[in-house]
N, C-alpha and C. Protein backbone atom coordinates (compact mmCIF):
# COMPACT_ATOMS: atom_id res chain seq x y z
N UNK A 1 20.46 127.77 -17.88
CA UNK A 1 20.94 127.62 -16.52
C UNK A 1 21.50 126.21 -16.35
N UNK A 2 22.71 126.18 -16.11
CA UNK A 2 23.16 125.10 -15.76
C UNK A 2 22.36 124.26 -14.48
N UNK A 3 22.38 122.58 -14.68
CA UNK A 3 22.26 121.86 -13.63
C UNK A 3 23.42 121.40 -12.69
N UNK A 4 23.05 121.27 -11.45
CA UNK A 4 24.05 120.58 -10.71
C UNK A 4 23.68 119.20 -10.24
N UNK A 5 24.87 118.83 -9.32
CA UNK A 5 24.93 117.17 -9.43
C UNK A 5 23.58 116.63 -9.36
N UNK A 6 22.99 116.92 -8.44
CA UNK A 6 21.60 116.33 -8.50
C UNK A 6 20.53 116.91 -9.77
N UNK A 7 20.80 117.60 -10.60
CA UNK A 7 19.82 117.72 -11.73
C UNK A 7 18.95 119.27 -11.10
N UNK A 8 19.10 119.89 -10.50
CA UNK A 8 18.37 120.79 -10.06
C UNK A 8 19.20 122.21 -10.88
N UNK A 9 18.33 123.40 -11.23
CA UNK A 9 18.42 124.29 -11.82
C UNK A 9 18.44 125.46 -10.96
N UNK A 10 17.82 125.03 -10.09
CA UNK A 10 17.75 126.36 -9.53
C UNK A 10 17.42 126.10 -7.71
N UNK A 11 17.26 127.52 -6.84
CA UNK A 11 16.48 126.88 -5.47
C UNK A 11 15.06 126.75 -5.63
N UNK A 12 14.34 127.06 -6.89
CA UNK A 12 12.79 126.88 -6.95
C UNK A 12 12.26 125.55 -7.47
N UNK A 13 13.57 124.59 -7.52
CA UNK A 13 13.54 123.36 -8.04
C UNK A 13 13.50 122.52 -6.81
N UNK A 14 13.89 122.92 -5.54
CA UNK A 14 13.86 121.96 -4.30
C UNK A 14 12.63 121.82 -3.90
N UNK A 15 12.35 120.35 -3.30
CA UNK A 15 11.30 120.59 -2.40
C UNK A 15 10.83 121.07 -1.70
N UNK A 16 11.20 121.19 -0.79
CA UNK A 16 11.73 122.30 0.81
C UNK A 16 11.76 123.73 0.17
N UNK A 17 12.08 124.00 -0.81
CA UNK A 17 11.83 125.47 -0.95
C UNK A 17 10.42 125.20 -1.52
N UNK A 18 9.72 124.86 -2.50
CA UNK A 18 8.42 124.62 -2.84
C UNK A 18 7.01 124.49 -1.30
N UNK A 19 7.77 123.77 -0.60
CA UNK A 19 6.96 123.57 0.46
C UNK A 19 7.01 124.33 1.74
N UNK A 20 8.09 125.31 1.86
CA UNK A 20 8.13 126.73 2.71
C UNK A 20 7.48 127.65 2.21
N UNK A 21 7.95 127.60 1.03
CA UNK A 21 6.93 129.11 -0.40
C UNK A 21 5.46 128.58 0.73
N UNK A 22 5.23 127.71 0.42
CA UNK A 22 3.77 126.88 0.58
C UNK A 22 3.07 127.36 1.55
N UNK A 23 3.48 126.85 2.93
CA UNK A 23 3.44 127.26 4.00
C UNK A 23 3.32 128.47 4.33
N UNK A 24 4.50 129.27 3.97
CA UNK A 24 4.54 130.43 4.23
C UNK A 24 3.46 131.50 3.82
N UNK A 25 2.99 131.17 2.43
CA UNK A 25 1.19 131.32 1.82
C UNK A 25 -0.04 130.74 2.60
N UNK A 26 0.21 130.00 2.79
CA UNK A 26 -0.78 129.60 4.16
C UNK A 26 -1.32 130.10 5.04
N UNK A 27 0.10 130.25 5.59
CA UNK A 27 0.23 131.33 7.49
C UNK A 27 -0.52 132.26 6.94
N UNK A 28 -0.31 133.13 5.85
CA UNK A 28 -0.47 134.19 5.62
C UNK A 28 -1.89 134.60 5.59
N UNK A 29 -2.48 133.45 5.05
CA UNK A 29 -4.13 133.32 4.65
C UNK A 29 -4.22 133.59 5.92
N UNK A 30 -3.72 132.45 6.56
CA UNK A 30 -4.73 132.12 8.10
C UNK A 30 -4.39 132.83 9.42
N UNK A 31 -2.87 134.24 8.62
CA UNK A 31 -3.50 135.08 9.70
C UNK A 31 -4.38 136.19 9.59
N UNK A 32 -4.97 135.55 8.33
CA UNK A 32 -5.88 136.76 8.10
C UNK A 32 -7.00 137.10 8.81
N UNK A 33 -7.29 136.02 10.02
CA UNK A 33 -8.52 135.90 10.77
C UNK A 33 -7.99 136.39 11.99
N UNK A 34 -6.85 136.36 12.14
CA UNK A 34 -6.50 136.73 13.34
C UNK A 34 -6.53 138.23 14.29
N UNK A 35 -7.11 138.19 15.77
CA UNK A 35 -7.66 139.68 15.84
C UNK A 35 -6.70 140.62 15.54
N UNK A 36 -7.38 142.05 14.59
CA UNK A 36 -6.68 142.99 14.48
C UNK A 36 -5.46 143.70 15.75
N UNK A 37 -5.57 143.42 17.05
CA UNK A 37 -4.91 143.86 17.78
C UNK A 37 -3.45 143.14 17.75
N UNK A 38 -4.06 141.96 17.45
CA UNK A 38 -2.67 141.08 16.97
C UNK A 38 -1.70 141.26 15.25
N UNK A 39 -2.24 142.41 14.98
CA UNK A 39 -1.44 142.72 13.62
C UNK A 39 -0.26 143.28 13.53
N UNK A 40 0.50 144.00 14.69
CA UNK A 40 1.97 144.66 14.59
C UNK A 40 2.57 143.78 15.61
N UNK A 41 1.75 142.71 16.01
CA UNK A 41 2.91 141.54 16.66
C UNK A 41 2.79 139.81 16.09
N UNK A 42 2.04 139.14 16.51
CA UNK A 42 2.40 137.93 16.39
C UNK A 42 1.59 138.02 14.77
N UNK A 43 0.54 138.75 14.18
CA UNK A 43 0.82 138.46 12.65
C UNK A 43 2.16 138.73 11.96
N UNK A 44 2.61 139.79 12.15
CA UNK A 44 3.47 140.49 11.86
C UNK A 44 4.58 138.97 12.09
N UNK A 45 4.99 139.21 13.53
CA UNK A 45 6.02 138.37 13.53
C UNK A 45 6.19 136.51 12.75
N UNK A 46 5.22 135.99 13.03
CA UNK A 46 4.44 134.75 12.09
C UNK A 46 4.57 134.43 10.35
N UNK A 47 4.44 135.91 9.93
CA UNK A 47 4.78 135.92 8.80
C UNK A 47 5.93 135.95 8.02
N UNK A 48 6.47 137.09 8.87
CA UNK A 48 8.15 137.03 9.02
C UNK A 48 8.86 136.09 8.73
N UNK A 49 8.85 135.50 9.93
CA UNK A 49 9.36 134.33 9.97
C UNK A 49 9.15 133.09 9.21
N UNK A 50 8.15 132.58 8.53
CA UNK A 50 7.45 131.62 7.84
C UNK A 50 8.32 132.45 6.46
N UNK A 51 8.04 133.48 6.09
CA UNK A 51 8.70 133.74 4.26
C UNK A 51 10.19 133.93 4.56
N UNK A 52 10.69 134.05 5.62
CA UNK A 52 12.18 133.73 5.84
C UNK A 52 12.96 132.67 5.55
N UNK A 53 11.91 131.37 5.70
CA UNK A 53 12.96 129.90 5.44
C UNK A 53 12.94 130.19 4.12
N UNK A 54 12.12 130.11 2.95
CA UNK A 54 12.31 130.15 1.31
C UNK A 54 13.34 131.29 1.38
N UNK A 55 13.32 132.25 1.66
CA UNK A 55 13.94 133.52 1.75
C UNK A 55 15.63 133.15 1.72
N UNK A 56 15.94 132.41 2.81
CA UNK A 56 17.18 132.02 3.30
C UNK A 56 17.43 130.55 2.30
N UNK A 57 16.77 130.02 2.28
CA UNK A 57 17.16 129.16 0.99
C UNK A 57 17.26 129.51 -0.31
N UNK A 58 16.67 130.56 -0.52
CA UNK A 58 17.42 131.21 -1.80
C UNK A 58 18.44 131.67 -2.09
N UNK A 59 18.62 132.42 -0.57
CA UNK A 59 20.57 133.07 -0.19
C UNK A 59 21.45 131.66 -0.15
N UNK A 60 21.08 130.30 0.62
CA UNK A 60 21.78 129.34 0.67
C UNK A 60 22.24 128.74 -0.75
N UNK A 61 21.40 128.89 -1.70
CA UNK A 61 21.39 128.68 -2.92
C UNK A 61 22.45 129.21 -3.53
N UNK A 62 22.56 129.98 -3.52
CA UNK A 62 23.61 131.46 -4.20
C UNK A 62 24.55 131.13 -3.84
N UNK A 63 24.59 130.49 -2.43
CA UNK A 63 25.75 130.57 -1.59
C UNK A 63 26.53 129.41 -1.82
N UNK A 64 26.34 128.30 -2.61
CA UNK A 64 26.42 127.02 -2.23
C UNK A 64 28.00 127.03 -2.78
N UNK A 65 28.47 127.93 -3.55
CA UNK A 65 30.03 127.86 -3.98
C UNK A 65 31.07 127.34 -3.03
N UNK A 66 30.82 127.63 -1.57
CA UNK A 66 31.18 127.95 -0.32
C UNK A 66 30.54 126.96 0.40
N UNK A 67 30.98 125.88 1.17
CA UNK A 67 30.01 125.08 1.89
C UNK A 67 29.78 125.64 3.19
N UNK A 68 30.65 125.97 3.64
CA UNK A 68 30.79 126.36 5.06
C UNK A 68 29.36 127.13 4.72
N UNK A 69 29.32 128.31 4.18
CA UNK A 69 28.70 129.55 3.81
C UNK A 69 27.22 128.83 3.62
N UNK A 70 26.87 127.79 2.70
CA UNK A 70 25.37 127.26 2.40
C UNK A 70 25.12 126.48 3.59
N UNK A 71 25.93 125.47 4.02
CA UNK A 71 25.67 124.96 5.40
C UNK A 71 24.60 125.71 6.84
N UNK A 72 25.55 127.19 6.80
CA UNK A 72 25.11 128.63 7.53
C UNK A 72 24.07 128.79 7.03
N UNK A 73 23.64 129.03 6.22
CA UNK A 73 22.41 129.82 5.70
C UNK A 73 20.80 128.18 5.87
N UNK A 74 21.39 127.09 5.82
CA UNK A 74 20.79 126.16 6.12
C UNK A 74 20.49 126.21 7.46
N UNK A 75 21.18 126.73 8.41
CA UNK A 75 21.02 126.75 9.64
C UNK A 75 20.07 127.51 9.69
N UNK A 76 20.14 128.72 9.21
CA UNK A 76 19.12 129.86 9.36
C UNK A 76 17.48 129.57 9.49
N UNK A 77 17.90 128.48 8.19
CA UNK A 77 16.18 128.32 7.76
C UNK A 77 15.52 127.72 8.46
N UNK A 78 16.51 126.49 9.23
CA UNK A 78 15.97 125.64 10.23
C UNK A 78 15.68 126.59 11.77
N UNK A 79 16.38 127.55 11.80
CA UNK A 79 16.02 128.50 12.80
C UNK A 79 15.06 129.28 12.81
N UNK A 80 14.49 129.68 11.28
CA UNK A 80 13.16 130.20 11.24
C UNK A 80 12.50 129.86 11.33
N UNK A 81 12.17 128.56 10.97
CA UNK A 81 11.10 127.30 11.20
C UNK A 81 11.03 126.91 12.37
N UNK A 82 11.99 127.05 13.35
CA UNK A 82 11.66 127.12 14.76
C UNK A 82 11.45 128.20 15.03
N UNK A 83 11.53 129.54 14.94
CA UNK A 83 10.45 130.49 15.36
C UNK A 83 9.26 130.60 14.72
N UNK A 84 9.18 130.10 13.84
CA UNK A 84 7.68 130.02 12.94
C UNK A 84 6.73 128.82 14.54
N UNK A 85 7.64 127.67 14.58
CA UNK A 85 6.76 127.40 15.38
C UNK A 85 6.19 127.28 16.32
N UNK A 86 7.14 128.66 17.14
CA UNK A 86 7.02 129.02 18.41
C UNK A 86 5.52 129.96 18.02
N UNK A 87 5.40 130.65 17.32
CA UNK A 87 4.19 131.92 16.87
C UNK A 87 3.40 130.60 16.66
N UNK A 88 2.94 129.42 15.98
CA UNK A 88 1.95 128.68 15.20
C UNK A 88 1.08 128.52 17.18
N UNK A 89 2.45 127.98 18.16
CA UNK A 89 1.90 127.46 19.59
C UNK A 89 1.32 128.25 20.12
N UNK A 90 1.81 129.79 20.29
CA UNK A 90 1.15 131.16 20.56
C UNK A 90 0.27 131.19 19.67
N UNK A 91 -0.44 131.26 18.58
CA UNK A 91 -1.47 131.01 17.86
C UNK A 91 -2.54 130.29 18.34
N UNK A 92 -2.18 128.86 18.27
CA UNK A 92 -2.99 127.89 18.69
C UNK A 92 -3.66 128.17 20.08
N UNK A 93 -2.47 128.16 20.97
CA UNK A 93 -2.59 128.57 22.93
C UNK A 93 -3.64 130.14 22.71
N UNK A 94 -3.56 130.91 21.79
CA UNK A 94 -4.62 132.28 22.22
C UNK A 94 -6.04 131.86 21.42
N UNK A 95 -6.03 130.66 20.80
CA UNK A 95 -7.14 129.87 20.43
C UNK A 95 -7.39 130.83 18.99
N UNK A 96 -6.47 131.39 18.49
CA UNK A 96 -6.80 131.98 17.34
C UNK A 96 -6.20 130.72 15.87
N UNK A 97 -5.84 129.17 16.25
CA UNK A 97 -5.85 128.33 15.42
C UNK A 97 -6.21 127.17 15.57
N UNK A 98 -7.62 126.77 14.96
CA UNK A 98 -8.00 125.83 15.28
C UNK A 98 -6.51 124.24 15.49
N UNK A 99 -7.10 123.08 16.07
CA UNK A 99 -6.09 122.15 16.53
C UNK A 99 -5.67 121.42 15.30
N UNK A 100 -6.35 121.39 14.44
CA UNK A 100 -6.53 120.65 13.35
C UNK A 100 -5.40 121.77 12.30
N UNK A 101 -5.52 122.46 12.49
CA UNK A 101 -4.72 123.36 11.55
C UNK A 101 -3.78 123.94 12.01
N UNK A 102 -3.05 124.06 13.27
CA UNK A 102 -2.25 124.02 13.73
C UNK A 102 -1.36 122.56 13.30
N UNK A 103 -1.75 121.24 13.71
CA UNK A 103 -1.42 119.79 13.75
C UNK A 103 -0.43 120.16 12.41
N UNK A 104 -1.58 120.44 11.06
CA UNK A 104 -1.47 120.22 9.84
C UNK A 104 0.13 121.33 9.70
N UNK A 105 0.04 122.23 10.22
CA UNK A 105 1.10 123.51 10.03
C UNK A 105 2.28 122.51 10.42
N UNK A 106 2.39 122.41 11.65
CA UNK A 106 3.25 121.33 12.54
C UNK A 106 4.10 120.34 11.62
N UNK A 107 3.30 119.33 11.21
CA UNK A 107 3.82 118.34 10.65
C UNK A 107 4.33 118.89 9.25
N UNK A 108 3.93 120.00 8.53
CA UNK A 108 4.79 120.41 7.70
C UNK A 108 6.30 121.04 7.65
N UNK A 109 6.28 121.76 8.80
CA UNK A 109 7.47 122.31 9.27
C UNK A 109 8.64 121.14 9.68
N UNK A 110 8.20 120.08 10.15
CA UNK A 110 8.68 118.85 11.11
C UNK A 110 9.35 117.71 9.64
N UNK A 111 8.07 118.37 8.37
CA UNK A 111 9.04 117.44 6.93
C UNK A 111 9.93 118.66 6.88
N UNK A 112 9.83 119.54 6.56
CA UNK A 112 10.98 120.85 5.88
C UNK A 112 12.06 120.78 7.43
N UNK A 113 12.30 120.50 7.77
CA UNK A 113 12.89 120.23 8.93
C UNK A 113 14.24 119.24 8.70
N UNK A 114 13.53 118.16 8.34
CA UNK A 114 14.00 116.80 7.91
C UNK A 114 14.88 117.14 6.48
N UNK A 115 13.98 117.45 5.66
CA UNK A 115 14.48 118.07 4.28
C UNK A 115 16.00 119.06 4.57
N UNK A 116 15.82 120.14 5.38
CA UNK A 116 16.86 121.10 5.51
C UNK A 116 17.86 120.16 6.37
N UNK A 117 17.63 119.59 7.35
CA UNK A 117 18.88 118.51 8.11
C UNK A 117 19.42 117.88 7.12
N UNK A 118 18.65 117.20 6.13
CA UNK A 118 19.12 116.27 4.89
C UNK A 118 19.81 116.58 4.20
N UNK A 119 20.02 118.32 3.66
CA UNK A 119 21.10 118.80 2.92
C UNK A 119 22.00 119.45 3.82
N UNK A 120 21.87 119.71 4.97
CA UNK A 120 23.24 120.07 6.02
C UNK A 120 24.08 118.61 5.70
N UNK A 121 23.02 117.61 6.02
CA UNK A 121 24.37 116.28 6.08
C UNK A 121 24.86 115.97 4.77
N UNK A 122 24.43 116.11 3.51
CA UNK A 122 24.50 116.02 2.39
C UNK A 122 24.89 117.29 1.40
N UNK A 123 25.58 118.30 2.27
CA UNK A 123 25.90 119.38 1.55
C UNK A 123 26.77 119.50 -0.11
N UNK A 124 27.88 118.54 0.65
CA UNK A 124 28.52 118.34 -0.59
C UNK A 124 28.14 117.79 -2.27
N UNK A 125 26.57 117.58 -1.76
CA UNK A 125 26.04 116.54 -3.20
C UNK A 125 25.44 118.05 -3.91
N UNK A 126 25.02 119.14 -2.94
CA UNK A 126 24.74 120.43 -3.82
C UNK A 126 25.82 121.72 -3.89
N UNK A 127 26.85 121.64 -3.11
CA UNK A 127 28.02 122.92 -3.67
C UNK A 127 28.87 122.29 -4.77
N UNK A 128 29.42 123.19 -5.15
CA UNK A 128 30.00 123.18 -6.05
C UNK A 128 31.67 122.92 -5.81
C-alpha cells in the first residue's frame, strides 16, 4: 500500500480515526447499562452515531482523490460527533451517565473535533 504525503497508509493510520473506533467502543460498553426501555431509541441512536465518525472517515479516506468530496465527508464526521453529543447530554440529563464519564466522553469528542477541523484546513496535505 502506498504512502501519502504525510507517511500514512491507510485511514486506520490516523489518529482521529483510532480515537473515534475508540470512543465509539466505549459508548457502546456504557450503553450497556442503560435502561432497557431506552434500547430502540437513545441506545440505538448513541451508537449510531458514535460508529459513524470512523465510518465516514473511512469513506473520506477513499474519497480523498477529490478534495471537495473528502472535505464533505469530513464535514459529516464532525456532524456525527455533534449528534453523538447531543445523545452523551440526554444521557447524562436522564442520569443514566455518571458526570465523570460523561466529562471524559466530552473532552474526547472536543480533541476529534479539533483533529477533523485540522484536516478540513489542511486538506490538501492528504488528497492526492
Amino acid at each position: 500500500m502506498a504512502l501519502t504525503k504525510n507517511g500514512y497508509r491507510g485511514y486506520r493510520d490516523l489518529k482521529v480515526y483510532q480515537m473515534a473506533y475508540q470512543i465509539a467502543l466505549d459508548i457502546h460498553q456504557v450503553t450497556k447499562t442503560f435502561p432497557k426501555e431506552e434500547k430502540y431509541s437513545l441506545t440505538d441512536q448513541i451508537r449510531r452515531s458514535s460508529r459513524s465518525v470512523p465510518a465516514n472517515l473511512a469513506e473520506a479516506w477513499k474519497k480523498r482523490r477529490y478534495e471537495k468530496a473528502f472535505i464533505s465527508k469530513l464535514i459529516d464526521c464532525a456532524g456525527e460527533a455533534g449528534e453523538t453529543e447531543v445523545w452523551l447530554d440526554f444521557s447524562k440529563d436522564f442520569g443514566y451517565l455518571k458526570g465523570d464519564q460523561y466529562k471524559k466522553l466530552m473532552q474526547r469528542y472536543d480533541e476529534v473535533n479539533r483533529m477533523l477541523y485540522g484536516m478540513i484546513d489542511k486538506a490538501d496535505k492528504f488528497c492526492r
